[in-house]
Each structure stands twice: as structure tokens, then as C-alpha cells.
Protein backbone atom coordinates (compact mmCIF):
# COMPACT_ATOMS: atom_id res chain seq x y z
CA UNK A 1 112.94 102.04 87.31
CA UNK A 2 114.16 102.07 83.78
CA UNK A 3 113.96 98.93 81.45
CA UNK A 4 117.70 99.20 81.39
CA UNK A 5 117.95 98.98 85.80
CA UNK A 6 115.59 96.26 85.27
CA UNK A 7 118.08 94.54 83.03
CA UNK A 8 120.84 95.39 84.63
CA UNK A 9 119.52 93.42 88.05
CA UNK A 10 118.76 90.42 85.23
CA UNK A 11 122.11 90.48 84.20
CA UNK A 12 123.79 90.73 87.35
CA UNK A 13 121.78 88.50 89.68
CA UNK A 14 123.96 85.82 90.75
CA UNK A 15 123.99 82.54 93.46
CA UNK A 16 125.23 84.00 96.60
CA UNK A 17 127.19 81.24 98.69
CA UNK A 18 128.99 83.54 101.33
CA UNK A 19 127.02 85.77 103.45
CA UNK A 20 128.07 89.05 105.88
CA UNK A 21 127.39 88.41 109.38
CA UNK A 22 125.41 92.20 108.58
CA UNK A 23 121.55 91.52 109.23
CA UNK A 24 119.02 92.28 106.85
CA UNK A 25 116.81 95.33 107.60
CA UNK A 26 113.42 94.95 108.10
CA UNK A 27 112.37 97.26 105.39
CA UNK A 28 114.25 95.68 103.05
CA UNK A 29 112.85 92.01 103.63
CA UNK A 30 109.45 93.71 103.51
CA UNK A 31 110.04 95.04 99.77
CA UNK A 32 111.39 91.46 98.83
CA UNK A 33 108.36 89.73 100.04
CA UNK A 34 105.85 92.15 98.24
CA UNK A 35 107.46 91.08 95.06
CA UNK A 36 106.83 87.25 96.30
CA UNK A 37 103.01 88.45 97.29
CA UNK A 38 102.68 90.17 93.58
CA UNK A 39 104.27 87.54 91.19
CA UNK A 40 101.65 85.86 88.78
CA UNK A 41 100.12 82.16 89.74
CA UNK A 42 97.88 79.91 87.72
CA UNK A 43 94.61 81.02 88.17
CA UNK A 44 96.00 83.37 90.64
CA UNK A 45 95.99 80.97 93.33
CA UNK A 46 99.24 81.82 95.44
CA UNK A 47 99.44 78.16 96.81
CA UNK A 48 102.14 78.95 98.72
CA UNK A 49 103.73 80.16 102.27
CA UNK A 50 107.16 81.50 102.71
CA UNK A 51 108.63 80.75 105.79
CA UNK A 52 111.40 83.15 107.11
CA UNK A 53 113.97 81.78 109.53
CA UNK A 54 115.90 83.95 111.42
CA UNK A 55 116.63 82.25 114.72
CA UNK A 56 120.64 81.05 114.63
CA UNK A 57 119.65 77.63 116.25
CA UNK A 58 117.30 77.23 113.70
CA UNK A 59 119.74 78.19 110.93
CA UNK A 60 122.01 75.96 112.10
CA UNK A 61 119.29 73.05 111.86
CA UNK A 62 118.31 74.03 108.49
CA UNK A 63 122.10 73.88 107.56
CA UNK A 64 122.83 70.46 108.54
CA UNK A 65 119.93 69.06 105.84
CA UNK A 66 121.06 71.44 103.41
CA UNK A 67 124.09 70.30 100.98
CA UNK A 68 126.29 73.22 102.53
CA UNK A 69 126.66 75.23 105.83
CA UNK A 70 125.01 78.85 104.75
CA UNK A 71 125.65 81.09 106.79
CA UNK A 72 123.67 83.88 106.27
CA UNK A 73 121.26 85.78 108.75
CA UNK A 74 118.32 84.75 107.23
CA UNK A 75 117.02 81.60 105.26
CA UNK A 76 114.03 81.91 103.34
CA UNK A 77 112.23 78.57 103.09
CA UNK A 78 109.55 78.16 100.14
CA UNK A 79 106.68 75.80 100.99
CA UNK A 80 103.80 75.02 98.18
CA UNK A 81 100.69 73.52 99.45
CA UNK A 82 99.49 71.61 95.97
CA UNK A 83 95.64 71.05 97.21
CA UNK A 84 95.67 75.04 96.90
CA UNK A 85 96.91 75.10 93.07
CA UNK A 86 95.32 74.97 89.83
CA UNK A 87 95.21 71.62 88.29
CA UNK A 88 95.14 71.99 84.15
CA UNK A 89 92.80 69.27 82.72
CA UNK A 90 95.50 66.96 81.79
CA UNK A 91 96.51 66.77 85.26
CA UNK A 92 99.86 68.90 84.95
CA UNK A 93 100.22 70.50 89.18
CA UNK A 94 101.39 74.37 88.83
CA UNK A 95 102.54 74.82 92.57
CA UNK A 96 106.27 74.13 91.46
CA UNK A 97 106.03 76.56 88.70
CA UNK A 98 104.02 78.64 90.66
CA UNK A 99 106.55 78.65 93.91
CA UNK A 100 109.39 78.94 91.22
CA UNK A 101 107.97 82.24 90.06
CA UNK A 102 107.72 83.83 93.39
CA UNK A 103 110.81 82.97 94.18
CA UNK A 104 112.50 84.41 91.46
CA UNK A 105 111.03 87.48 92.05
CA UNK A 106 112.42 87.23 95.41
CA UNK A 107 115.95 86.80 94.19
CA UNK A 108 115.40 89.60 91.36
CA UNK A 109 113.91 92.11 94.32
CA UNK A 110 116.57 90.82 96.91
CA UNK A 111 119.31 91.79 94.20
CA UNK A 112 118.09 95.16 93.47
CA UNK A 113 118.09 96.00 97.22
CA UNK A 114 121.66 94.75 97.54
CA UNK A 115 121.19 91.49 98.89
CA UNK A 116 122.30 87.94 98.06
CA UNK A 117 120.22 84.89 97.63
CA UNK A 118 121.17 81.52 96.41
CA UNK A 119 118.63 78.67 95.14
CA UNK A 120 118.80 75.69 97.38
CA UNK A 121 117.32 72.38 95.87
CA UNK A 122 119.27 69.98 97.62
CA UNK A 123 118.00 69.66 100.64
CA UNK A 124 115.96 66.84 103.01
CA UNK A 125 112.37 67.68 102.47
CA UNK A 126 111.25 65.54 105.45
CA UNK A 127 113.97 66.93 108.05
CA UNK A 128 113.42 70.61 107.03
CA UNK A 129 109.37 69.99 107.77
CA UNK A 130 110.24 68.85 111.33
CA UNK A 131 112.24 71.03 111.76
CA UNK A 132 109.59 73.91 111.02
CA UNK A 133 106.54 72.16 111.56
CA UNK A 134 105.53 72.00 107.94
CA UNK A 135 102.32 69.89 107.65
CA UNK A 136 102.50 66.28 105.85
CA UNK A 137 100.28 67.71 102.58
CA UNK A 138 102.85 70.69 102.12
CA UNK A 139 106.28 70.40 100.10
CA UNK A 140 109.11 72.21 100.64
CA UNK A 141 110.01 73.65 96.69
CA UNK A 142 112.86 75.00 97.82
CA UNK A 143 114.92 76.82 100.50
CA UNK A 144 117.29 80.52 99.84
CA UNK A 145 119.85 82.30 101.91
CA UNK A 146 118.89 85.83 102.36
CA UNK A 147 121.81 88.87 103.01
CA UNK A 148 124.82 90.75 102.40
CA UNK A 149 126.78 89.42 100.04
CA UNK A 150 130.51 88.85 101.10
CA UNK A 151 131.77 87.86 97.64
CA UNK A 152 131.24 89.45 94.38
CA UNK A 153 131.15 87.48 91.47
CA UNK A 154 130.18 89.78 88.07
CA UNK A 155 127.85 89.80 85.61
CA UNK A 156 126.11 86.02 83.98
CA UNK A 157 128.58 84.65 81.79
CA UNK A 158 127.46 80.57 81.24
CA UNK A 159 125.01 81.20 79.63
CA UNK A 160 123.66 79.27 76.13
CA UNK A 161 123.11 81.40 73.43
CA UNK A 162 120.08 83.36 72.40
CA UNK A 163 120.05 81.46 69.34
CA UNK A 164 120.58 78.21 70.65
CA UNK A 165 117.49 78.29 72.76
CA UNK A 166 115.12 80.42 70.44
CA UNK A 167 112.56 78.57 67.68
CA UNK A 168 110.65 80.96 65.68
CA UNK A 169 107.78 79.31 63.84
């Protein structure tokens, strides 16, 4: 890959909220899950688990605790287990920053292989662990549809400005 494909999947990565009913090849989710299993973690730790839902009934469960009905062939659901991660002295947790890494890997990888994912923060933490049997010392970080997108929506454009977010000292 050139530095200008990798910018080009930067640059065009964008929250997928409609979905194909086309199903996503196994090769393909194998790729996008490397990328999860190679992203960097504090200390290296990888306190996480990334749980891949696939069964419709399931879907459909996942949907109703979600703030919208996704409908998408396969949810990917992010789950950091914070006994696992590195603690800095001060006490400052890295399993969100951690999970939030892999996970943007995943949506970089998932992009470059044609596929659509879409951050999902609001969500019920406590129904989506029943649901998937999540123990009581996990948390759920945060969920993504997985698949074909069925809407195309360009390139970022809301974006602040370089200079507006740089300080050089």
C-alpha cells in the first residue's frame, strides 16, 4: 500500500448507517480482525475481546438496546476487560483508549476492504451483556455494524481545521 491509499482510506472512512442485506465474506472479516489483533495497547496488554454477532435473532436483540435498528449482517461488539489493562501510576485505566484503538483499526481495515462500519456508543451496557453473556467485571466500550454499504456518503468534510487543533511549542 502506498502512503497515499493509506490516506485515501483516512479520508474517506465514513459512519455507515444503512447496510446491504449482502453478507460479509469470511476472508474479509478475517483481515479486519488481524488489524484489531495488531493495533498497539499500553504495555501491550490487548485487554480486550471482540465479540462477533452474526445470528439475526441476536441482531435483532442487540438492535432494540442500541439507539437505532442496524441492520447489517454482522455487529461487531467491543468488550474491554479493565483488570487486564495497564494502570499508569496516577491511576489513569487505558482499556478505553486501548479498545478505541483497535477499533479504529477495524473501521480503517473494514473500509479498505469495502465495507461499512459505524461507531455505536449509545447503547445499554447492562442489556447488551445479557444478552451475550458478558461477565459482570467486563464493559462493553462500544458496539459497530459490519457490511456492505448501501449509501455512499463522500469524502470527511466537518472537520476543524489543522490549525485550529495544532500547538507547536
Amino acid at each position: 500500500m502506498s502512503v497515499l491509499d493509506f490516506f485515501e482510506v483516512v479520508r474517506n472512512r465514513r459512519s455507515i448507517r444503512k447496510y446491504q442485506e449482502k453478507s460479509v465474506e469470511k476472508e474479509k472479516l478475517e483481515r479486519i480482525l488481524e488489524a484489531a489483533r495488531l493495533a498497539p495497547s499500553a504495555m501491550n496488554r490487548q485487554p480486550y475481546q471482540i465479540f462477533i454477532v452474526s445470528n439475526k435473532e441476536i441482531l435483532s436483540k442487540i438492535s432494540t438496546v442500541c439507539n437505532q435498528d442496524w441492520k447489517a449482517p454482522v455487529m461487531m461488539v467491543m468488550v474491554s476487560i479493565p483488570k487486564e489493562a495497564w494502570v499508569r501510576d496516577d491511576g489513569e485505566e487505558y482499556w478505553k483508549a486501548d479498545a478505541a484503538i483497535a477499533m479504529h483499526q477495524v473501521s480503517l481495515a473494514a473500509y479498505a476492504e469495502g465495507l461499512g462500519t459505524c461507531w455505536i456508543a449509545a447503547f445499554k451496557e447492562k442489556e447488551v451483556k445479557e444478552i451475550l453473556g458478558i461477565d459482570s467485571d467486563s464493559r462493553v466500550a462500544f458496539l459497530s455494524p459490519l457490511g456492505y454499504p448501501a449509501e455512499n456518503k463522500g469524502p470527511i468534510t466537518n472537520r476543524k481545521t489543522l490549525e485550529s487543533i495544532i500547538r507547536n511549542v
